[in-house]
C-alpha atoms as a PDB file:
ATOM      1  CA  UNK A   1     102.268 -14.635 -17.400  1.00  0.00           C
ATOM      2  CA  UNK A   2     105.139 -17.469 -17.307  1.00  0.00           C
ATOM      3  CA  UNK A   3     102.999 -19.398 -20.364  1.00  0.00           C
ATOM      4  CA  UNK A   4     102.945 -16.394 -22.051  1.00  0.00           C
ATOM      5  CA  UNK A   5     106.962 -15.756 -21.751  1.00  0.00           C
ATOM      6  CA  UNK A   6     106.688 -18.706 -23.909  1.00  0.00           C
ATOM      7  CA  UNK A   7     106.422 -17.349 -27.431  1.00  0.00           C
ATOM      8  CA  UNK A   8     109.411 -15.603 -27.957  1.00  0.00           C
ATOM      9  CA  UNK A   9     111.671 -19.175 -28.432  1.00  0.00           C
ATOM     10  CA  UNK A  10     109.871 -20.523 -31.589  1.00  0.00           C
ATOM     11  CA  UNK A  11     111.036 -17.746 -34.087  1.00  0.00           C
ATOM     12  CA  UNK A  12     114.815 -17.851 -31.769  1.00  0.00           C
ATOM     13  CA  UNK A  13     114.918 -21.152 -32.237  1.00  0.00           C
ATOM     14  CA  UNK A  14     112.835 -21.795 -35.910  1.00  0.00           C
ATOM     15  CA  UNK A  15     116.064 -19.435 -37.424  1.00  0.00           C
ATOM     16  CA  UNK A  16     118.603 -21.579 -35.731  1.00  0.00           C
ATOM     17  CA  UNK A  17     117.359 -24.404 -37.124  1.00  0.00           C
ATOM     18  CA  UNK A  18     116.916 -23.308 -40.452  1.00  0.00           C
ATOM     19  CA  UNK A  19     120.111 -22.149 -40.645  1.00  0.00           C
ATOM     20  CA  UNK A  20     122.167 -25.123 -39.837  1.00  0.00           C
ATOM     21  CA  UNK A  21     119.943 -27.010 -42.341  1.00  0.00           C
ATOM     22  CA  UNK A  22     119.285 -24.771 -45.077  1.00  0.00           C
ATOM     23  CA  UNK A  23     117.921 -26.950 -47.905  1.00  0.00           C
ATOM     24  CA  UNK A  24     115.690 -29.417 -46.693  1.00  0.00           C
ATOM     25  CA  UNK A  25     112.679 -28.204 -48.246  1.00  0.00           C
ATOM     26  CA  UNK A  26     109.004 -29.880 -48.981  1.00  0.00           C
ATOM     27  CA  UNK A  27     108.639 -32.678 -51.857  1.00  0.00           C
ATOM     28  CA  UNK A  28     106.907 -29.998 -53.570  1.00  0.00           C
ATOM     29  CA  UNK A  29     110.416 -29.132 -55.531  1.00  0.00           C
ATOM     30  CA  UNK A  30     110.108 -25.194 -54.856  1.00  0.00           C
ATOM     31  CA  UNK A  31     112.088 -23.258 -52.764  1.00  0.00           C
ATOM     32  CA  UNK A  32     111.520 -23.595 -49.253  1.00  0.00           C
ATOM     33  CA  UNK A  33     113.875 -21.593 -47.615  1.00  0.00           C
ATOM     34  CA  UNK A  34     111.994 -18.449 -49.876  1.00  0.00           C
ATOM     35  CA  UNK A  35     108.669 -20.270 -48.376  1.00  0.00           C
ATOM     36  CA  UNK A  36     110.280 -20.278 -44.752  1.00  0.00           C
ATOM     37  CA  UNK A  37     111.242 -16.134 -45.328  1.00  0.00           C
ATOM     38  CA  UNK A  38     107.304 -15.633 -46.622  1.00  0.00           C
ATOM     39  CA  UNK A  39     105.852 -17.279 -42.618  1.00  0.00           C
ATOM     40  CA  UNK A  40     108.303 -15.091 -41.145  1.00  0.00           C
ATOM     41  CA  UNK A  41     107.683 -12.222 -42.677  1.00  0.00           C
ATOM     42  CA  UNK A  42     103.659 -12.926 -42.303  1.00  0.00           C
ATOM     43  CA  UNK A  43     104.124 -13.627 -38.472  1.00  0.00           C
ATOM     44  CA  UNK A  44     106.468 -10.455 -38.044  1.00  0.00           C
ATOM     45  CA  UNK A  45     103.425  -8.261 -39.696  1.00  0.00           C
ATOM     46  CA  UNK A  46     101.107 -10.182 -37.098  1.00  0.00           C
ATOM     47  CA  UNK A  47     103.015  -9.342 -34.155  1.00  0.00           C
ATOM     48  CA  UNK A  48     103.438  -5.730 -35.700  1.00  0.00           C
ATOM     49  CA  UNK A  49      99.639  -5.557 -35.699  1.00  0.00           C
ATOM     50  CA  UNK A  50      99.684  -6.608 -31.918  1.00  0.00           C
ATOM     51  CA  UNK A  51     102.484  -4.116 -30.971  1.00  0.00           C
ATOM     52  CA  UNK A  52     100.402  -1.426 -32.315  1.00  0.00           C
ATOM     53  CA  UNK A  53      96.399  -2.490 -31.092  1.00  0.00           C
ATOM     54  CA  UNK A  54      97.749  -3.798 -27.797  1.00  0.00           C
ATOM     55  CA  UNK A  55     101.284  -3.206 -26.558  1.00  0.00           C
ATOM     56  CA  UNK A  56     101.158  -5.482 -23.348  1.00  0.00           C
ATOM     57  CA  UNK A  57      99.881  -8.485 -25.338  1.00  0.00           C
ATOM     58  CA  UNK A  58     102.881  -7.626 -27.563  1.00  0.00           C
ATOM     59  CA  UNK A  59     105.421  -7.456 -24.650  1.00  0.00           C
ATOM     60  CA  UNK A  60     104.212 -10.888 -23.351  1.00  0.00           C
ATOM     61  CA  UNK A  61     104.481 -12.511 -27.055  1.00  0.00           C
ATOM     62  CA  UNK A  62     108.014 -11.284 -27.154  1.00  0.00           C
ATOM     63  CA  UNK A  63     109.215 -12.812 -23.397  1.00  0.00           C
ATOM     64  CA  UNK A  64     107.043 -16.009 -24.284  1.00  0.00           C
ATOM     65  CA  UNK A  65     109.107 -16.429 -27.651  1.00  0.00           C
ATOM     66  CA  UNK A  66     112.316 -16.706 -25.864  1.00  0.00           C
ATOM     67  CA  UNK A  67     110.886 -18.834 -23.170  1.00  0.00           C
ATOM     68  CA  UNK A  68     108.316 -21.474 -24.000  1.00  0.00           C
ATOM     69  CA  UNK A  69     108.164 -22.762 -28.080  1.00  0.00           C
ATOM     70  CA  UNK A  70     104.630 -24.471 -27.352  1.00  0.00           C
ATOM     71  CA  UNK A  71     102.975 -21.917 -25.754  1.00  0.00           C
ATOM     72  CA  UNK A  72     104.402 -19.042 -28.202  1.00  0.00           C
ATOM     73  CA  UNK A  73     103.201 -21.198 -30.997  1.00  0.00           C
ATOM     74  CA  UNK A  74     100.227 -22.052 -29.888  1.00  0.00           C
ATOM     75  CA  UNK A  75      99.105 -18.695 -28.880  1.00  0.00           C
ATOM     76  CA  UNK A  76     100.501 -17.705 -32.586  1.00  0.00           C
ATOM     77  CA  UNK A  77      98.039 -19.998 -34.214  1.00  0.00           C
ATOM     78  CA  UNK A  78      95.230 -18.829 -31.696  1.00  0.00           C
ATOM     79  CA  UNK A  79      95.704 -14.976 -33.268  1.00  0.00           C
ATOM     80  CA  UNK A  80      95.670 -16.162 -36.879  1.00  0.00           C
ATOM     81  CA  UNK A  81      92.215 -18.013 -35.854  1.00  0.00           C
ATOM     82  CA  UNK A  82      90.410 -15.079 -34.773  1.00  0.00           C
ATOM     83  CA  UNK A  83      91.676 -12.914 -37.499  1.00  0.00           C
ATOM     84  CA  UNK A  84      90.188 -14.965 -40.028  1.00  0.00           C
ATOM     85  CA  UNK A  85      87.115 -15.347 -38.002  1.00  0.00           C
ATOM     86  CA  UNK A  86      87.067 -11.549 -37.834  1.00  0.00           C
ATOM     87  CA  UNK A  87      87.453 -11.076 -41.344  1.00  0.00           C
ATOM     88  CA  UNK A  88      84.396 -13.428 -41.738  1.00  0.00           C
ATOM     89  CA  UNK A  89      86.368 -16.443 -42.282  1.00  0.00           C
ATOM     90  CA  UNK A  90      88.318 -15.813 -45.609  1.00  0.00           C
ATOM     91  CA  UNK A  91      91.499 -17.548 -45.842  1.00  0.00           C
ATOM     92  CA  UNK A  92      93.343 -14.995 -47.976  1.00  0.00           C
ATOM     93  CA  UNK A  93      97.368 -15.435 -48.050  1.00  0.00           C
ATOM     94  CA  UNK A  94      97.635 -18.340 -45.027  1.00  0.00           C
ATOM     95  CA  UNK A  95      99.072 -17.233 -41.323  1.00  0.00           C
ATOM     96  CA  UNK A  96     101.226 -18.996 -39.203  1.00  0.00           C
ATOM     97  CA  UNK A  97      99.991 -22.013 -38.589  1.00  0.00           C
ATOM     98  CA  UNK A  98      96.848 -21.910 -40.890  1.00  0.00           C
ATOM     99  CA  UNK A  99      95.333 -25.578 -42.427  1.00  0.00           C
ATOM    100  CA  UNK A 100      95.102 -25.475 -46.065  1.00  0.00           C
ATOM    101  CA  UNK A 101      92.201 -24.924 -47.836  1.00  0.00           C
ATOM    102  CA  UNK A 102      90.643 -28.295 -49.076  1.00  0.00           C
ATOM    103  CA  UNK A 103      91.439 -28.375 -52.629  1.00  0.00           C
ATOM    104  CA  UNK A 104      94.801 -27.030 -51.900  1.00  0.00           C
ATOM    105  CA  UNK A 105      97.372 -29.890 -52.358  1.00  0.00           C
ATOM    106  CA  UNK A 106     101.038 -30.601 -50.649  1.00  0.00           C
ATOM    107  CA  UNK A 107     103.765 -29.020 -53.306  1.00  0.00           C
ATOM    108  CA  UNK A 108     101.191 -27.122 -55.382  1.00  0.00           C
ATOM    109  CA  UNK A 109     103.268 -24.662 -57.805  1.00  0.00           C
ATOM    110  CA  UNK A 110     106.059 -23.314 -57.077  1.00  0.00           C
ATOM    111  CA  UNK A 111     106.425 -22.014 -54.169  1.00  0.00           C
ATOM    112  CA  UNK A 112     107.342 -25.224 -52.102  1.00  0.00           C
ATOM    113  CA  UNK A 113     104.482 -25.950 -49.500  1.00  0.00           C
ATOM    114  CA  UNK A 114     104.995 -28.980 -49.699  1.00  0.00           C
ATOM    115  CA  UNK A 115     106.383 -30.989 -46.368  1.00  0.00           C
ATOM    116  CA  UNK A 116     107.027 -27.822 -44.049  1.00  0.00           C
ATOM    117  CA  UNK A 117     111.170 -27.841 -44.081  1.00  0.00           C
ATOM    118  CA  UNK A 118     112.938 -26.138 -41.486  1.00  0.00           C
ATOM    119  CA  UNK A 119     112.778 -22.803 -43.378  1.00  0.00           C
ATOM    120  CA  UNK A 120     109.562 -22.538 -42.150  1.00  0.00           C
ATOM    121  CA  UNK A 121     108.710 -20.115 -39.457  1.00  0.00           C
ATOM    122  CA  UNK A 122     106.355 -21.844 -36.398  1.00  0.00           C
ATOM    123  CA  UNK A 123     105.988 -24.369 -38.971  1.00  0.00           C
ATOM    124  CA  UNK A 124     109.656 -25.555 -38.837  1.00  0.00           C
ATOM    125  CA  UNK A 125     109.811 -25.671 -34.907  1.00  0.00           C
ATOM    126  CA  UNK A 126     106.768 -28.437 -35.574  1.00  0.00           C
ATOM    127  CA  UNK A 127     108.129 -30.087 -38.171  1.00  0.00           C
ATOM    128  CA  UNK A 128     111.465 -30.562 -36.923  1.00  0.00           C
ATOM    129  CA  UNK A 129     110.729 -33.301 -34.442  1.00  0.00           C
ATOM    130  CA  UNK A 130     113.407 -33.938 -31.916  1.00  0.00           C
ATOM    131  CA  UNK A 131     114.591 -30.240 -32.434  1.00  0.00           C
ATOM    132  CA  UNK A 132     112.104 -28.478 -29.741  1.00  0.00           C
ATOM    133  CA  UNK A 133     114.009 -30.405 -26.471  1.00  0.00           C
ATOM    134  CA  UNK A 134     117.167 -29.476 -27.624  1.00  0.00           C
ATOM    135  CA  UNK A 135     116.382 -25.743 -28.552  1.00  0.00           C
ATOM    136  CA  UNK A 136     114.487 -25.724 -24.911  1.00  0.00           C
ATOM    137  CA  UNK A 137     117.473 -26.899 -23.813  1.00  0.00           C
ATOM    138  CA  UNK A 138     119.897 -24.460 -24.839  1.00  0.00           C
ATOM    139  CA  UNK A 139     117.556 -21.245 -23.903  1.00  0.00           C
ATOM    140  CA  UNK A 140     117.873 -23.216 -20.464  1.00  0.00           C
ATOM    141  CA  UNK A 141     120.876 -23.231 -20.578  1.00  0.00           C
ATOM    142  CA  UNK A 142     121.325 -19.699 -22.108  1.00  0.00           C
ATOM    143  CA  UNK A 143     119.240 -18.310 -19.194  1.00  0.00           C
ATOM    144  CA  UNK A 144     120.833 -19.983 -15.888  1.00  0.00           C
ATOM    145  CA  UNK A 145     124.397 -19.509 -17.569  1.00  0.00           C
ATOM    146  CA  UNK A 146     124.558 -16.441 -19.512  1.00  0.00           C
ATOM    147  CA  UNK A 147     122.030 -14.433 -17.938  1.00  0.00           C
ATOM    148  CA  UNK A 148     123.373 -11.525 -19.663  1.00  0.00           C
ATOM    149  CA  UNK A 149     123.211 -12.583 -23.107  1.00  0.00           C
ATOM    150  CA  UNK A 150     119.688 -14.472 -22.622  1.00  0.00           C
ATOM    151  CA  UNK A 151     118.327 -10.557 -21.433  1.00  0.00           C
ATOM    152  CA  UNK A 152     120.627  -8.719 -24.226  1.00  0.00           C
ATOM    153  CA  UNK A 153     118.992 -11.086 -26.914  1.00  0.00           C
ATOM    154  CA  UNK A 154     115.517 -11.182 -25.054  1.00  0.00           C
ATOM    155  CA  UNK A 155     115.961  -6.887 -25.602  1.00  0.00           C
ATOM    156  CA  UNK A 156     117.281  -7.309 -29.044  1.00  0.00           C
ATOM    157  CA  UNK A 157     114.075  -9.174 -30.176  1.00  0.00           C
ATOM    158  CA  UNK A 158     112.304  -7.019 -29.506  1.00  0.00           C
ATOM    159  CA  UNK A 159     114.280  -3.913 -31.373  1.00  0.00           C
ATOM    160  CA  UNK A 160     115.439  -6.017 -34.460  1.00  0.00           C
ATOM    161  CA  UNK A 161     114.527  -9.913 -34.658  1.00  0.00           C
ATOM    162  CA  UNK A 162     116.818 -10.561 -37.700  1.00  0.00           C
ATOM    163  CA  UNK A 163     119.656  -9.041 -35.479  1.00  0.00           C
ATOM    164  CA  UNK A 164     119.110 -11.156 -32.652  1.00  0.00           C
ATOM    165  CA  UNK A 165     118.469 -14.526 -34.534  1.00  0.00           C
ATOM    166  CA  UNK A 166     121.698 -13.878 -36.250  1.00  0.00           C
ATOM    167  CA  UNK A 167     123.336 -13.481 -32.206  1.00  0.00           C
ATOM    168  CA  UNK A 168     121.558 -16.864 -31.408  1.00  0.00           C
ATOM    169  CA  UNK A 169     122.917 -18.932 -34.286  1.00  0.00           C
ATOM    170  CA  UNK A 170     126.514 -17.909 -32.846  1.00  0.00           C
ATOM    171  CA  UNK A 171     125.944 -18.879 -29.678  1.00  0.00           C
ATOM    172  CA  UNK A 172     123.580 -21.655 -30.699  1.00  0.00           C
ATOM    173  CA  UNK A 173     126.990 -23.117 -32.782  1.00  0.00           C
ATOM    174  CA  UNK A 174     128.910 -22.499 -29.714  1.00  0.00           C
ATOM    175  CA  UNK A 175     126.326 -24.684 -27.452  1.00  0.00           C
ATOM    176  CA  UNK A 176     125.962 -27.433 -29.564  1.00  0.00           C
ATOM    177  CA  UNK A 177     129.739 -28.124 -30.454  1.00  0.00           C
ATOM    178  CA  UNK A 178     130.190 -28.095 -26.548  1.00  0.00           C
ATOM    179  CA  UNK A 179     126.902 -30.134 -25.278  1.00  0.00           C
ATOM    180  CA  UNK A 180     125.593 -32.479 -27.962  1.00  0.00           C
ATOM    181  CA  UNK A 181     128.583 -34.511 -29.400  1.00  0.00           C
ATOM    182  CA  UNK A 182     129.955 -37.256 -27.880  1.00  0.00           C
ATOM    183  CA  UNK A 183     132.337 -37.301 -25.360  1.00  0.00           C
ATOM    184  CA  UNK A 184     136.086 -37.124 -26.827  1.00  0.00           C
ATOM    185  CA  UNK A 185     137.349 -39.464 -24.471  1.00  0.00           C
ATOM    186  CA  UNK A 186     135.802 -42.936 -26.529  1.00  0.00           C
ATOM    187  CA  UNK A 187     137.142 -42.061 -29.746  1.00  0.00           C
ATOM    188  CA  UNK A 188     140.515 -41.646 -28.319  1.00  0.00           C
ATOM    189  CA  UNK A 189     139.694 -44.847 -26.302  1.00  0.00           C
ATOM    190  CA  UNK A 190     138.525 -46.812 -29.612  1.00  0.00           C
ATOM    191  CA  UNK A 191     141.778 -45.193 -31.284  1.00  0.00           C
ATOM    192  CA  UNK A 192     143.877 -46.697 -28.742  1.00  0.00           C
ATOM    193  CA  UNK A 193     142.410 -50.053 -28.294  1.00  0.00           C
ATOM    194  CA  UNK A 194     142.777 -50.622 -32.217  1.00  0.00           C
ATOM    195  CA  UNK A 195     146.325 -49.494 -32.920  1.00  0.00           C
ATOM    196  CA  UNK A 196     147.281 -51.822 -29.671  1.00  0.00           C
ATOM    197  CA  UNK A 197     149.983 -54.712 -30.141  1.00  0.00           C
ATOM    198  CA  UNK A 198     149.327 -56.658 -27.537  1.00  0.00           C
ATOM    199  CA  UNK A 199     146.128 -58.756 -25.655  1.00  0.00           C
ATOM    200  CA  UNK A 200     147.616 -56.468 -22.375  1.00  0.00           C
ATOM    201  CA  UNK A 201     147.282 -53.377 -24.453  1.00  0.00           C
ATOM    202  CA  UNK A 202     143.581 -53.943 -25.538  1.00  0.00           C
ATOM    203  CA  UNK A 203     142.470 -55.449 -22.381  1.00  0.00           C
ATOM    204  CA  UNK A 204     143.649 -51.705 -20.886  1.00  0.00           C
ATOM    205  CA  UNK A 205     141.842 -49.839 -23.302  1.00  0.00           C
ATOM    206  CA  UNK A 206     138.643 -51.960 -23.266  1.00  0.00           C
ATOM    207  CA  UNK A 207     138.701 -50.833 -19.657  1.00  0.00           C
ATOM    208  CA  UNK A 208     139.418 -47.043 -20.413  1.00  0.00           C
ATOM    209  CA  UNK A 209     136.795 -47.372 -23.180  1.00  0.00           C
ATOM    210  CA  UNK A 210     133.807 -48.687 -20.900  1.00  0.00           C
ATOM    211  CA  UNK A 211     134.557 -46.239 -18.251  1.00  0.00           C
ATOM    212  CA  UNK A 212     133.994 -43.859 -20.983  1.00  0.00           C
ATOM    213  CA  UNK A 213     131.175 -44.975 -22.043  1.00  0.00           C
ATOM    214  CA  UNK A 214     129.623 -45.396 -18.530  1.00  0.00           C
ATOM    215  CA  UNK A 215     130.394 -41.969 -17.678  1.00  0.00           C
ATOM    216  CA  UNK A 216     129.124 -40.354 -20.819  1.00  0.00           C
ATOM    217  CA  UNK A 217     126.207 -42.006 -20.326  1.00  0.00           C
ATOM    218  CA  UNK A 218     125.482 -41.352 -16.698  1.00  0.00           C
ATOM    219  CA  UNK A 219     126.266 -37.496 -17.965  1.00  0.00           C
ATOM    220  CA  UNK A 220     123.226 -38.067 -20.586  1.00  0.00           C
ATOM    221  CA  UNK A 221     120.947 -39.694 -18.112  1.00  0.00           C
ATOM    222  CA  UNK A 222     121.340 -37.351 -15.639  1.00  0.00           C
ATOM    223  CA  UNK A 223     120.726 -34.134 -18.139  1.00  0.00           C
ATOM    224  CA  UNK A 224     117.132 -36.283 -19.289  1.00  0.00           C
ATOM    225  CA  UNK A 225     116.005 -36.537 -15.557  1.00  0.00           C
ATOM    226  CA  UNK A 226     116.610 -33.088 -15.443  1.00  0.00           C
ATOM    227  CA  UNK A 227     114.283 -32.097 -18.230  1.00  0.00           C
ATOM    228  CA  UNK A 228     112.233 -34.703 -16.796  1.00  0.00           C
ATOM    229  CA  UNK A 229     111.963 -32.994 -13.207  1.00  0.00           C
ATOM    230  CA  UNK A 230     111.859 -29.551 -15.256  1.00  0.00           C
ATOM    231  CA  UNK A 231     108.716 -30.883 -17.391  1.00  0.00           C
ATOM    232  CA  UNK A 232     106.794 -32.354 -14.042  1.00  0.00           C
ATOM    233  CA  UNK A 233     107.889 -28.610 -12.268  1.00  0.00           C
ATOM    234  CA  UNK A 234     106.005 -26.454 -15.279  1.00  0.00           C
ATOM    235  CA  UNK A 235     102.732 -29.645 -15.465  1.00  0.00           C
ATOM    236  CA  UNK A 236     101.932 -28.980 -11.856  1.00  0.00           C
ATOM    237  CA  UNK A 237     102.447 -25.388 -12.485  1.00  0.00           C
ATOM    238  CA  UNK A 238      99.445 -25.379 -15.034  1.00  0.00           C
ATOM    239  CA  UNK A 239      97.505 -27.528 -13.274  1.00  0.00           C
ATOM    240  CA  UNK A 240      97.469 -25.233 -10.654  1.00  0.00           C
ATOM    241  CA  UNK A 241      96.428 -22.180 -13.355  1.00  0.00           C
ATOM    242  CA  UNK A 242      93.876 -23.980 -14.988  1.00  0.00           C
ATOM    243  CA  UNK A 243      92.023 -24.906 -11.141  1.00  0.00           C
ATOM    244  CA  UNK A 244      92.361 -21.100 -10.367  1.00  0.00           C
ATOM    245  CA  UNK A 245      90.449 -20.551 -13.626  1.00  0.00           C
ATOM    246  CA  UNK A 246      88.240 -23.284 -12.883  1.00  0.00           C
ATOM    247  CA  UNK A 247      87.268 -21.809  -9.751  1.00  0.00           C
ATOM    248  CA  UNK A 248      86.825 -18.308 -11.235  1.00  0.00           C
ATOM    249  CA  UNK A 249      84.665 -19.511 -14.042  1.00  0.00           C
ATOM    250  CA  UNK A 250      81.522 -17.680 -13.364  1.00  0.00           C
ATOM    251  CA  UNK A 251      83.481 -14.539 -12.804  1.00  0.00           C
ATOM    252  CA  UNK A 252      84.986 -14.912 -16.636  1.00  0.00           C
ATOM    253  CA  UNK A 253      82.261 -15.693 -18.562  1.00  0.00           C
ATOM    254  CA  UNK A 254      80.315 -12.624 -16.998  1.00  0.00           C
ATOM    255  CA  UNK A 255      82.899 -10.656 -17.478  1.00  0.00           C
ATOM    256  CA  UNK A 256      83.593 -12.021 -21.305  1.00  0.00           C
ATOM    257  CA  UNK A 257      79.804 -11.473 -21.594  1.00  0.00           C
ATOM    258  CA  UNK A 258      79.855  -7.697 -20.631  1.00  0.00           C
ATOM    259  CA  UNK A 259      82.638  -7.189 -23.227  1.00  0.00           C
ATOM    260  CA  UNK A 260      80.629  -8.653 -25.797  1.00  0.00           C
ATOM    261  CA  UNK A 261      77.857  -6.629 -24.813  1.00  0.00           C
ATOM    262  CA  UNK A 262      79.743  -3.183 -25.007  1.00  0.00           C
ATOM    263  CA  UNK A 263      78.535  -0.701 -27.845  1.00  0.00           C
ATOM    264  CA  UNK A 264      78.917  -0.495 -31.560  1.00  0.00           C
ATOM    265  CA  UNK A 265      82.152   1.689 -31.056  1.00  0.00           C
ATOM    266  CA  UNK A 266      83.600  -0.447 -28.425  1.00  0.00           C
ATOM    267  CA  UNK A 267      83.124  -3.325 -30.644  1.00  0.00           C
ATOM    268  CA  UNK A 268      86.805  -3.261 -31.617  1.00  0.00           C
ATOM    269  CA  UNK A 269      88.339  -2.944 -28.111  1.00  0.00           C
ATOM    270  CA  UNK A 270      85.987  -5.370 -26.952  1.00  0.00           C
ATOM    271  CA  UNK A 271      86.975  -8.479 -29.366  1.00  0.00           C
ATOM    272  CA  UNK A 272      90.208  -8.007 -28.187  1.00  0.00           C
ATOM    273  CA  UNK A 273      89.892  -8.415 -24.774  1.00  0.00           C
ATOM    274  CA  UNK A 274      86.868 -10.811 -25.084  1.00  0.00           C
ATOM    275  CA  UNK A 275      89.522 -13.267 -23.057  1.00  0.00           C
ATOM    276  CA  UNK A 276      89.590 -11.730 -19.663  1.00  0.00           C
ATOM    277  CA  UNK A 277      92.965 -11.455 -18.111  1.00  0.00           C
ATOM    278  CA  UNK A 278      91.832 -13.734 -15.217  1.00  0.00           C
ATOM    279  CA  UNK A 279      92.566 -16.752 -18.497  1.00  0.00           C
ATOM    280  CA  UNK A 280      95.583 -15.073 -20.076  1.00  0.00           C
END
């Protein structure tokens, strides 16, 4: 159920990001922040459909969107899928996550789809390369030191998104003033060393400066094998799922079989459940 907890952090982290960078849109010249609001909104009616046909999928979305952007975006694009399959395959108004049709072109009309911007929904967390480890990073950070602010927002997600994105752009501002600009201590070093008078006076400050450097750099290093020792953790962990699943492979397929087999009027219940829980 961990991979699961994984959802909730795209949309957290898809409206921090398109807040601090509000106009960086597609080439197609429309209005991708209105574009951005339109996913949203699509995805929030998506998971509204989930709440309602099956509650406990619903509650695992919500603690995967706080806790894993993959997985929550993955499993986003896996929903839209089998909608559209259900509905015989029509594309209608896109979902999260949904390729074009083919003679649909980057930055048709006006309604910027061109380049996905940050504005985006699932599609910003994607398209905002270099954005995902550092929004991982702060729910990390968000869960091991504020405990009670990662559950309060975790609860508030699930009561009123637009509440709680609005509580994680605060704190988001908060974490990223504090953790991803350089360390103070080489400007003032650089500051020093060029308003020296003397050879003595520089020759000190060179020194103070490549301390500073050295230790801001060990700080860095030491955060990425962190995240590096993190990544291996959660790799085994799957590993370890996917063998279980492995091993219980005839099990699930005759179980997925007797679901598809179910009558007419348990057609319904049985598509939804046609992946046994043994794979979720």
């Amino acid at each position: 159920m961990n991979r699961i907890c994984i959802f909730l952090a795209a949309i957290l982290c898809a409206g921090v990001i398109s807040a601090q960078q509000p106009g960086a849109g597609g080439r197609g010249g429309g209005n991708a922040s209105d574009d951005g609001r339109g996913k949203n909104k699509r995805m929030e009616k998506l998971l509204e459909r989930v709440k309602k046909d099956n509650p406990e999928a619903y509650e695992e979305l919500m603690r995967l969107r706080t806790e894993d952007q993959a997985a929550f975006a993955a499993k986003i694009r896996e929903m839209a899928q089998k909608r559209m399959k259900k509905h015989g395959g029509q594309q209608g108004p896109r979902e999260l996550g949904q390729a074009r049709n083919s003679g649909e072109k980057r930055g048709a009309g006006n309604q910027g789809t061109g380049r996905r911007g940050p504005g985006g929904g699932m599609g910003a967390v994607r398209a905002q390369k270099g954005k995902g480890p550092l929004s991982q990073r702060f729910l990390e950070h968000l869960r091991e030191k504020r405990p009670e602010d990662f559950e309060r927002i975790r609860k508030l997600m699930l009561e009123d998104p637009e509440a709680a994105r609005d509580e994680v752009r605060q704190i988001f501002g908060e974490f990223s003033r504090k953790h991803f600009k350089q360390d103070p201590g080489i400007g003032l070093a650089v500051k020093k060393y060029r308003q020296a008078q003397t050879d003595e006076e520089r020759a000190a400050y060179r020194q103070e400066l490549e301390r500073a450097v050295t230790e801001d750099f060990d700080r860095r290093f030491q955060e990425k094998q962190k995240r590096l020792d993190e990544t291996v953790k959660r790799i085994e962990f799957m590993k370890a799922e996917l063998e279980k699943i492995r091993a219980a492979k005839e099990k699930i397929c005759n179980k997925q079989v007797e679901h598809l087999l179910e009558k007419n009027e348990d057609r319904k219940k049985a598509l939804r459940h046609a992946i046994p829980e043994e794979v979720k």
